[in-house]
N, C-alpha and C. Protein backbone atom coordinates (compact mmCIF):
# COMPACT_ATOMS: atom_id res chain seq x y z
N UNK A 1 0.82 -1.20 0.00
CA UNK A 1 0.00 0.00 0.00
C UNK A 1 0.86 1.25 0.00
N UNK A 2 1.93 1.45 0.77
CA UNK A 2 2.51 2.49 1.03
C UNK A 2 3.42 3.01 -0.81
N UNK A 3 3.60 1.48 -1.15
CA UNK A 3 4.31 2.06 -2.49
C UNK A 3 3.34 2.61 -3.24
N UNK A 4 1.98 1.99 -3.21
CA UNK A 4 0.97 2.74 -4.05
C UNK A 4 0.88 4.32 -4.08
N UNK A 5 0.92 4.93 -2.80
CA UNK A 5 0.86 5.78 -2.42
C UNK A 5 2.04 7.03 -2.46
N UNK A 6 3.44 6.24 -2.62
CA UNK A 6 4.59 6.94 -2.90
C UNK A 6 4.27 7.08 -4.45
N UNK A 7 3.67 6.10 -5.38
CA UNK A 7 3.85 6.13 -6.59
C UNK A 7 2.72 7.11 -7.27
N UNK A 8 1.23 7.36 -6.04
CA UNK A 8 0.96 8.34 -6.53
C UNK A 8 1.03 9.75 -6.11
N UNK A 9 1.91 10.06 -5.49
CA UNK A 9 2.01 11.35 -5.02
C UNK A 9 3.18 11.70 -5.90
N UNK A 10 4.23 11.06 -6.31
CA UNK A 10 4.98 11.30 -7.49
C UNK A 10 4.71 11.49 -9.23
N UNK A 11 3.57 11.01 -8.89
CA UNK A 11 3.06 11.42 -10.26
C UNK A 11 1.93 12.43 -10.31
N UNK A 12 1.21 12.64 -8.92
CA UNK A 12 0.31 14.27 -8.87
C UNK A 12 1.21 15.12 -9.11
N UNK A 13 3.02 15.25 -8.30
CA UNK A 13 3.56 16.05 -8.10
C UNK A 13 4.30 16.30 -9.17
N UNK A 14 4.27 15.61 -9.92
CA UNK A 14 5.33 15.16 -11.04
C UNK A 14 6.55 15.15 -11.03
N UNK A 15 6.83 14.46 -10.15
CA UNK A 15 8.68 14.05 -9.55
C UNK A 15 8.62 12.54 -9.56
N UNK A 16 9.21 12.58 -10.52
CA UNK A 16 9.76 11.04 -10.88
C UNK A 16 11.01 10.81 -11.63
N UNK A 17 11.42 9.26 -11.49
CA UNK A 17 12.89 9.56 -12.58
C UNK A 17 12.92 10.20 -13.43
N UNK A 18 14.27 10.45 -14.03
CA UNK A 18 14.27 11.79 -15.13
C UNK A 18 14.43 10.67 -16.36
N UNK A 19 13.63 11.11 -17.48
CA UNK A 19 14.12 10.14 -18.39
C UNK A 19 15.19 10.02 -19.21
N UNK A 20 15.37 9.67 -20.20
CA UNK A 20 16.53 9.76 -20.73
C UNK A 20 16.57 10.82 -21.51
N UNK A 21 16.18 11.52 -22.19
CA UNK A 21 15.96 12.84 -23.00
C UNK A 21 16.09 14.13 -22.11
N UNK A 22 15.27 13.56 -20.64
CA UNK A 22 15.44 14.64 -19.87
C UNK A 22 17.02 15.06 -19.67
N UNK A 23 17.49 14.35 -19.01
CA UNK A 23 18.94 13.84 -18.81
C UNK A 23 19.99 14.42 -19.77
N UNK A 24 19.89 13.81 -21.43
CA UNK A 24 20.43 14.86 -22.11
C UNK A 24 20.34 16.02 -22.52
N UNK A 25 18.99 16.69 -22.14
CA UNK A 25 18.45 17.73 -22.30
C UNK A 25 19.63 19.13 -21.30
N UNK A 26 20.03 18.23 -20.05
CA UNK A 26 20.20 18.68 -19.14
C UNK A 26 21.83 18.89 -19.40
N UNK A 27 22.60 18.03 -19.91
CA UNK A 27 23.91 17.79 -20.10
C UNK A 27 24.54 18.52 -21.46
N UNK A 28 23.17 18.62 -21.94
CA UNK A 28 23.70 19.49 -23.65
C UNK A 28 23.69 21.26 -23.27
N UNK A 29 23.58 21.43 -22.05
CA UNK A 29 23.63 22.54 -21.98
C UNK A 29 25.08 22.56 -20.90
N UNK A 30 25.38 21.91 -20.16
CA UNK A 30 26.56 21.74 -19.38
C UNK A 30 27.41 21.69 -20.96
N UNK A 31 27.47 20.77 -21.61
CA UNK A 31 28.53 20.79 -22.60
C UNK A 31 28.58 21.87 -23.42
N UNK A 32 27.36 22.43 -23.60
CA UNK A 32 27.50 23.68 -24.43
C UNK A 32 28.64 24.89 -23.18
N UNK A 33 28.08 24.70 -22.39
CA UNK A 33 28.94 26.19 -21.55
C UNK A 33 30.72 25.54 -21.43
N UNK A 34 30.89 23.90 -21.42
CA UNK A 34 32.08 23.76 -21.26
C UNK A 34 32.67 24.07 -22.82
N UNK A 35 32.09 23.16 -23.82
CA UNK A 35 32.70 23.74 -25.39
C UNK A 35 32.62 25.18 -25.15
N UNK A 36 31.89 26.02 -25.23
CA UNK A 36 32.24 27.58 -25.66
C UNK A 36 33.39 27.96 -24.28
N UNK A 37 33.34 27.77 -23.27
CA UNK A 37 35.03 28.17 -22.32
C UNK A 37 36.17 27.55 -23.09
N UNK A 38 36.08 26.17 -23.71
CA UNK A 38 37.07 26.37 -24.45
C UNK A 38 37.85 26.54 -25.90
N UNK A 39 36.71 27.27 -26.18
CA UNK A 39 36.35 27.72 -27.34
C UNK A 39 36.94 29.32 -27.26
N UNK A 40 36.86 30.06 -25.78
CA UNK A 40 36.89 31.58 -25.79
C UNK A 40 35.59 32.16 -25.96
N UNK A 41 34.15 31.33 -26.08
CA UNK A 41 33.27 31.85 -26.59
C UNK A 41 32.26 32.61 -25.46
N UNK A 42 32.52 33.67 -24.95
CA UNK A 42 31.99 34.11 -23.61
C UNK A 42 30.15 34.29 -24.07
N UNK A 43 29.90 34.85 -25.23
CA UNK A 43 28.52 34.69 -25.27
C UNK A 43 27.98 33.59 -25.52
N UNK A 44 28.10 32.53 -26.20
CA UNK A 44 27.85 30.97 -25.77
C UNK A 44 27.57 30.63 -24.43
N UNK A 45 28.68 30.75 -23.90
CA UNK A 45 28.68 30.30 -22.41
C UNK A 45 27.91 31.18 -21.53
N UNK A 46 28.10 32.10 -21.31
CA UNK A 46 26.91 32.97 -20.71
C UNK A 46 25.62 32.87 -20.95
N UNK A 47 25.60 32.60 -22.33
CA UNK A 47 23.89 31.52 -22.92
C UNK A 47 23.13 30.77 -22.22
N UNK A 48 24.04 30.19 -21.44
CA UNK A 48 23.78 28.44 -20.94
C UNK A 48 23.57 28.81 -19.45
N UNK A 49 23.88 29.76 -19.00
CA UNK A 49 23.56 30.52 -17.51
C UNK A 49 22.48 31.12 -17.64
N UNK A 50 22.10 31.14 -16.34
CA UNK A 50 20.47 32.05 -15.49
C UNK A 50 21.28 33.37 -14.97
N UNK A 51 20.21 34.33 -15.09
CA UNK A 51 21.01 35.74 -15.09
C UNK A 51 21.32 35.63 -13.89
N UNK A 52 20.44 34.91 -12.41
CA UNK A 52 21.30 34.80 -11.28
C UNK A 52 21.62 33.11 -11.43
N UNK A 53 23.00 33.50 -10.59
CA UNK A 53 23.98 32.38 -10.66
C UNK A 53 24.57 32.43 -9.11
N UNK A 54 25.66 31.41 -9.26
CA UNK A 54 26.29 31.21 -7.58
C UNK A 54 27.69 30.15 -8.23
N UNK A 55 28.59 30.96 -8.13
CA UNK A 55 29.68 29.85 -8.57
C UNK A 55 30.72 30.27 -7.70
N UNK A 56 31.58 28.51 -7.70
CA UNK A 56 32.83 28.64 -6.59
C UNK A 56 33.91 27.80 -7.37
N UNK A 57 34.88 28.60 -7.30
CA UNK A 57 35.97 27.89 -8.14
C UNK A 57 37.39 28.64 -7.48
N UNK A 58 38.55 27.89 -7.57
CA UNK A 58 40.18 27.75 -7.17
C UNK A 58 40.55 28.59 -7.48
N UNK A 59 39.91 29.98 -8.20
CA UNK A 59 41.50 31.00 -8.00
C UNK A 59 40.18 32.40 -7.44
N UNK A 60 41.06 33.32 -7.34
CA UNK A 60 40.29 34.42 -6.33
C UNK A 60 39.50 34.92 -7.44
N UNK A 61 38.21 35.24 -6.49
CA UNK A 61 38.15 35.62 -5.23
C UNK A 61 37.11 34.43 -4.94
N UNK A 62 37.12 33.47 -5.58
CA UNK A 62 36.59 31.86 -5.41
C UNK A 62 34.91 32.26 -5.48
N UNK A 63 34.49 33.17 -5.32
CA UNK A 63 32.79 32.96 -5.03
C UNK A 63 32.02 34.21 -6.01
N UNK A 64 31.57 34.23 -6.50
CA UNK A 64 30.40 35.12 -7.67
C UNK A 64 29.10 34.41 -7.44
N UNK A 65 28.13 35.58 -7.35
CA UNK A 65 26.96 35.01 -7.07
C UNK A 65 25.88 36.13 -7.45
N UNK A 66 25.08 36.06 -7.89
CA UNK A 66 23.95 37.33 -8.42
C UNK A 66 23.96 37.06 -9.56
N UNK A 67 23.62 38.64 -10.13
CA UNK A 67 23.42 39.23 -11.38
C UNK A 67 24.56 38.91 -12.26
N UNK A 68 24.10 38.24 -13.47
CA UNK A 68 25.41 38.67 -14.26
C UNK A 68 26.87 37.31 -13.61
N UNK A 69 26.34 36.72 -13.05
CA UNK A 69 27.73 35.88 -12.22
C UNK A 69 28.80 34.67 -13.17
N UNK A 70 27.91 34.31 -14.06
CA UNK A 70 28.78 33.95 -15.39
C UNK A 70 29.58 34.56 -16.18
N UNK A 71 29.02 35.74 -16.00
CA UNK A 71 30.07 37.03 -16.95
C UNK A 71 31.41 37.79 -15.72
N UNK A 72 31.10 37.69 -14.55
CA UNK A 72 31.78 38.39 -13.75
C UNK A 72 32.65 37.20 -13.44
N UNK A 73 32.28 35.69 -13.61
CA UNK A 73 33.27 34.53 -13.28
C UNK A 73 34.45 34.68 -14.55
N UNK A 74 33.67 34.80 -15.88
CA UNK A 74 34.42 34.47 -16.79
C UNK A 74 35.43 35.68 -17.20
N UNK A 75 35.28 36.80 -16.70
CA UNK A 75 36.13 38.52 -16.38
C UNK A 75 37.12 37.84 -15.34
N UNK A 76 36.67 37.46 -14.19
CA UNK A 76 37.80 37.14 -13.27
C UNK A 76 38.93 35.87 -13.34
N UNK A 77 38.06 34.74 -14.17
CA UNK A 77 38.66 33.83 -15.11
C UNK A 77 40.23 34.53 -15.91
N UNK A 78 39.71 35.50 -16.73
CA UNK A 78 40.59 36.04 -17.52
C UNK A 78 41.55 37.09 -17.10
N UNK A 79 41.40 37.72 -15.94
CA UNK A 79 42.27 38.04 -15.22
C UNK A 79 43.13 37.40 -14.38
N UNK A 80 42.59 36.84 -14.48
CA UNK A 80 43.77 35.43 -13.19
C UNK A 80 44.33 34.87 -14.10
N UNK A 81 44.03 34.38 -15.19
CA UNK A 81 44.99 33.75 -16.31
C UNK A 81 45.98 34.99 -16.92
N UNK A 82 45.73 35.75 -17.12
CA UNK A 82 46.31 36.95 -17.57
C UNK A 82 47.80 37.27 -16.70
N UNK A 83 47.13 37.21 -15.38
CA UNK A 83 48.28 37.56 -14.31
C UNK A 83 49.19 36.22 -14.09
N UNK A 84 48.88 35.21 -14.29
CA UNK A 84 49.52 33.65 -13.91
C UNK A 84 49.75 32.97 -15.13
N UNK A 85 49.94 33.76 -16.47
CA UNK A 85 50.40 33.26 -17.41
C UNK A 85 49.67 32.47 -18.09
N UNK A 86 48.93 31.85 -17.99
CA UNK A 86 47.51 30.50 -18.32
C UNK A 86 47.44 30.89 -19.59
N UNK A 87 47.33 30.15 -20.74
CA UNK A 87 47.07 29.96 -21.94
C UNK A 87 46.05 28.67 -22.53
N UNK A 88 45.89 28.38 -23.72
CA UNK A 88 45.02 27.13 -24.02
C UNK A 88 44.97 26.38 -23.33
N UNK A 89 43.26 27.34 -22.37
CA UNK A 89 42.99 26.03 -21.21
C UNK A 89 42.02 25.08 -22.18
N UNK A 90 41.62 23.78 -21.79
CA UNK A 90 40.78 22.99 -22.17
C UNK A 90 40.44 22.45 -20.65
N UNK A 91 39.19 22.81 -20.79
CA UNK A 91 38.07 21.46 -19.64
C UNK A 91 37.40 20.15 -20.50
N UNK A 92 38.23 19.21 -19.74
CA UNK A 92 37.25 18.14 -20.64
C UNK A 92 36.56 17.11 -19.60
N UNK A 93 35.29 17.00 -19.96
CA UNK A 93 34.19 16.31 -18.91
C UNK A 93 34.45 14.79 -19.27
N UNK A 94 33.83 14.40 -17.86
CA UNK A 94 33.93 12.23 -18.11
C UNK A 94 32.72 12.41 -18.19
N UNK A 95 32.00 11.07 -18.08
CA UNK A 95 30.90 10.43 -18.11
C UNK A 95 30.24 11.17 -16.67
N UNK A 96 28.86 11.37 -16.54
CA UNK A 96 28.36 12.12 -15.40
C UNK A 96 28.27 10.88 -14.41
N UNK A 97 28.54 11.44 -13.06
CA UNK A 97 28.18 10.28 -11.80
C UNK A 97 26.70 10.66 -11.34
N UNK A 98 26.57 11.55 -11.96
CA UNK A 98 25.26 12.17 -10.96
C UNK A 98 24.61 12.65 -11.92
N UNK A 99 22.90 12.63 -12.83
CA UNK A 99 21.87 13.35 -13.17
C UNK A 99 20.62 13.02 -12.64
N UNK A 100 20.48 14.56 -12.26
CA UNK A 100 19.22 14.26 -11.11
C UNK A 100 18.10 15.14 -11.59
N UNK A 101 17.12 14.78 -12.22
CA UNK A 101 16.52 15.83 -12.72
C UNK A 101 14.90 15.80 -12.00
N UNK A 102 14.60 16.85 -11.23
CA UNK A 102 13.53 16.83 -10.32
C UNK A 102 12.12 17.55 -11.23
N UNK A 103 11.74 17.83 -11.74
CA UNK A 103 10.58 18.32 -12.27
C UNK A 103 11.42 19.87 -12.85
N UNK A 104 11.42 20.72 -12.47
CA UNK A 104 12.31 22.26 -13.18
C UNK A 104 13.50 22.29 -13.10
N UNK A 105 13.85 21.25 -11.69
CA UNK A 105 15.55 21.53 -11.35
C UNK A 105 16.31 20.47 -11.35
N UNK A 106 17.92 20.47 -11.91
CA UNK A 106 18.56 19.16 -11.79
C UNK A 106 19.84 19.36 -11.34
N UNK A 107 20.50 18.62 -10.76
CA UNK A 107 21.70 18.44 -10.29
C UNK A 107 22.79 17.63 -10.87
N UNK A 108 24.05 17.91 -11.57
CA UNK A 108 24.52 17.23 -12.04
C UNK A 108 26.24 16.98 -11.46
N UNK A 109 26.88 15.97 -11.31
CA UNK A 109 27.92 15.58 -10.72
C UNK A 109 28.85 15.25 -12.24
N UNK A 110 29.78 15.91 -12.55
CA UNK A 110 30.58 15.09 -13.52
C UNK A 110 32.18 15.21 -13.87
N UNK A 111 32.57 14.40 -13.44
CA UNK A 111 34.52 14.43 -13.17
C UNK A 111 35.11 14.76 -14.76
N UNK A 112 35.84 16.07 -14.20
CA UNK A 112 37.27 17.20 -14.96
C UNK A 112 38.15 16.90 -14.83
N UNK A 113 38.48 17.48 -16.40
CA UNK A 113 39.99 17.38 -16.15
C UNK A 113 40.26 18.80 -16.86
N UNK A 114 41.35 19.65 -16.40
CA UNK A 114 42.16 20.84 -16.98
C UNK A 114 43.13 21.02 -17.39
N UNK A 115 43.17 21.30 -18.60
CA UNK A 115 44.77 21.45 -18.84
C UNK A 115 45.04 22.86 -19.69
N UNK A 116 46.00 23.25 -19.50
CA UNK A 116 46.60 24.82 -19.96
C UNK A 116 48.12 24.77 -19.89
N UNK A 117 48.00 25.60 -20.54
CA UNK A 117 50.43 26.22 -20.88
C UNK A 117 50.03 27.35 -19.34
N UNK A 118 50.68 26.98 -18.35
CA UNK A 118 51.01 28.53 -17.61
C UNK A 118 52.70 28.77 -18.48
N UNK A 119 52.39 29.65 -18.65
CA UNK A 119 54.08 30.47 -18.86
C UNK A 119 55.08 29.36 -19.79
N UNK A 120 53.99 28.72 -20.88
CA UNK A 120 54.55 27.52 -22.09
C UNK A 120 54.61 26.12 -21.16
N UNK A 121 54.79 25.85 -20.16
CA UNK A 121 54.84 24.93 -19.38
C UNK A 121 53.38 24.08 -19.26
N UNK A 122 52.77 22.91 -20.12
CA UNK A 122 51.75 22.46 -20.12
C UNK A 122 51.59 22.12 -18.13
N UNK A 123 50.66 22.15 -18.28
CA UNK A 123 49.92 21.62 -16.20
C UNK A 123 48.37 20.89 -16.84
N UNK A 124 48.46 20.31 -15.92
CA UNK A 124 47.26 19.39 -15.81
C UNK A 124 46.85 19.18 -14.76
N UNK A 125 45.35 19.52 -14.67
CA UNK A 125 44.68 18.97 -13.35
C UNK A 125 43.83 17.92 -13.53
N UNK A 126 44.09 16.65 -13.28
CA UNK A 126 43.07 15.77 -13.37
C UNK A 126 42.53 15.25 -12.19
N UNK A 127 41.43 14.73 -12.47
CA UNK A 127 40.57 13.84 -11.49
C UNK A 127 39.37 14.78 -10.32
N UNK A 128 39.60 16.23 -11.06
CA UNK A 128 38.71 17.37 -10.58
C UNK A 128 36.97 16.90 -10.43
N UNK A 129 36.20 17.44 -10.41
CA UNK A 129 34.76 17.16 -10.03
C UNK A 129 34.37 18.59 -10.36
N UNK A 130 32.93 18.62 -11.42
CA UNK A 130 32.20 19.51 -11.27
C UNK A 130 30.76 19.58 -11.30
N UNK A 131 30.24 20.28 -9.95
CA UNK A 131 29.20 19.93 -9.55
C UNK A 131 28.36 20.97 -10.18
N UNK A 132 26.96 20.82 -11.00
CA UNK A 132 26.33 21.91 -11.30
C UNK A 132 24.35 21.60 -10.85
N UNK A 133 24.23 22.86 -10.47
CA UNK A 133 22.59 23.23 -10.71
C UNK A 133 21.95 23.40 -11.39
N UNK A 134 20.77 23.11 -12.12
CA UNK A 134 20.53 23.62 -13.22
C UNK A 134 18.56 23.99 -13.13
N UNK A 135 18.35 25.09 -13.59
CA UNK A 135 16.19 25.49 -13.76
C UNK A 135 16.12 25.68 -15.29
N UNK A 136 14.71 25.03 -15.24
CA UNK A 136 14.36 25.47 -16.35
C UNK A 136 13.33 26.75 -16.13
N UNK A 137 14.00 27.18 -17.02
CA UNK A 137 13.16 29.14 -17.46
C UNK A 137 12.92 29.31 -19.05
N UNK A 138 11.42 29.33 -18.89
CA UNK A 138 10.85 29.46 -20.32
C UNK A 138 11.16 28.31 -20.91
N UNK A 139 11.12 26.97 -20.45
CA UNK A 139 11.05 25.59 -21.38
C UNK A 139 12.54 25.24 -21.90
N UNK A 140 13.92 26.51 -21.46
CA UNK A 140 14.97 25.80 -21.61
C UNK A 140 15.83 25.68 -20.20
N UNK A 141 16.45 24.69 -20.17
CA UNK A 141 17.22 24.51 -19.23
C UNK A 141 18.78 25.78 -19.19
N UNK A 142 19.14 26.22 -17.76
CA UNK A 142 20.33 27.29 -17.67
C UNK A 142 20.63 27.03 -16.25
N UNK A 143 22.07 26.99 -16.42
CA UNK A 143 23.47 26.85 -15.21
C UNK A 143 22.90 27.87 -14.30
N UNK A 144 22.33 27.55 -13.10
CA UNK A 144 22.32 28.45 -11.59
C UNK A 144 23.11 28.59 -10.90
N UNK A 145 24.28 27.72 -10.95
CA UNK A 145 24.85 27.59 -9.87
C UNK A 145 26.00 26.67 -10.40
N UNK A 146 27.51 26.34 -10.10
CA UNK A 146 28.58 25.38 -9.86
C UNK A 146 29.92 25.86 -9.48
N UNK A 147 29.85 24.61 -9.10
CA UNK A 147 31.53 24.84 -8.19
C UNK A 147 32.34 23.58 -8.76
N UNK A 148 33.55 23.97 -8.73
CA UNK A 148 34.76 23.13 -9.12
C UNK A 148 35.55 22.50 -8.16
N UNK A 149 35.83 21.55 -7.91
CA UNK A 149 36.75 20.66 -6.81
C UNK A 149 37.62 20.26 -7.37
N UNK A 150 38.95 21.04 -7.23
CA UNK A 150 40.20 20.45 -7.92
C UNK A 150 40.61 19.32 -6.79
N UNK A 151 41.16 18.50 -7.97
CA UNK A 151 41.44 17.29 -6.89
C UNK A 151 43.06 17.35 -5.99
């Protein structure tokens, strides 16, 4: 009885597994904002963001959050590379550990790797994690929120 009852309050509410379309629905927009960063393509990537955002990432001042926080990440992005030498970065995503897609909102878990020339000297960060939020507004899905865990 009780599953009856879980199974219909998930479907009044409409929270149930995400299907598979949902899922890529959700990830083609994560890949779109990672292709255009390493692409240089700041209006692409800013595309794929909600005008408010919340992001946390490894170089200063680590936290942007509001208005505009994709554009003020990807300004401070380019100043920190600027000052620390950083050249052809590439982010490249694995397979996701985590898509969670709740009715408007989803959560996605999926292991980075970075690599860039600081100062001609290739560096690599592997085995990183990036965790993202994601709403849908107006029937498309956009980045609210992520943070980076260098490993």
């Amino acid at each position: 009885m009780t599953g009856v009852l879980v199974a219909l309050a998930l479907t009044v509410f409409g929270v149930g597994p995400a299907s598979a379309s949902e899922k890529t629905d959700v990830m083609k927009v994560v890949r779109q904002f990672v292709d255009a960063f390493n692409k240089g393509d700041t209006k692409t990537a800013s595309a794929a963001c909600s005008d408010q955002a919340s992001i946390i990432d490894e170089f200063p001042p680590h936290e942007w959050h509001g208005d505009g926080a994709c554009m003020k990440w990807m300004g401070a992005y380019d100043e920190d590379a600027k000052k620390n030498g950083i050249t052809d970065p590439v982010v490249t995503l694995g397979r996701a550990t985590h898509i969670d897609v709740n009715g408007d909102r989803a959560y996605v878990v999926v292991p980075a790797n970075y690599v860039y020339k600081q100062k001609g000297r290739m560096v690599r960060e592997i085995g990183s994690r990036l965790t993202i939020a994601l709403a849908k507004e107006g029937g498309s899905w956009r980045i609210t929120g992520w943070a980076w865990t260098k490993r």
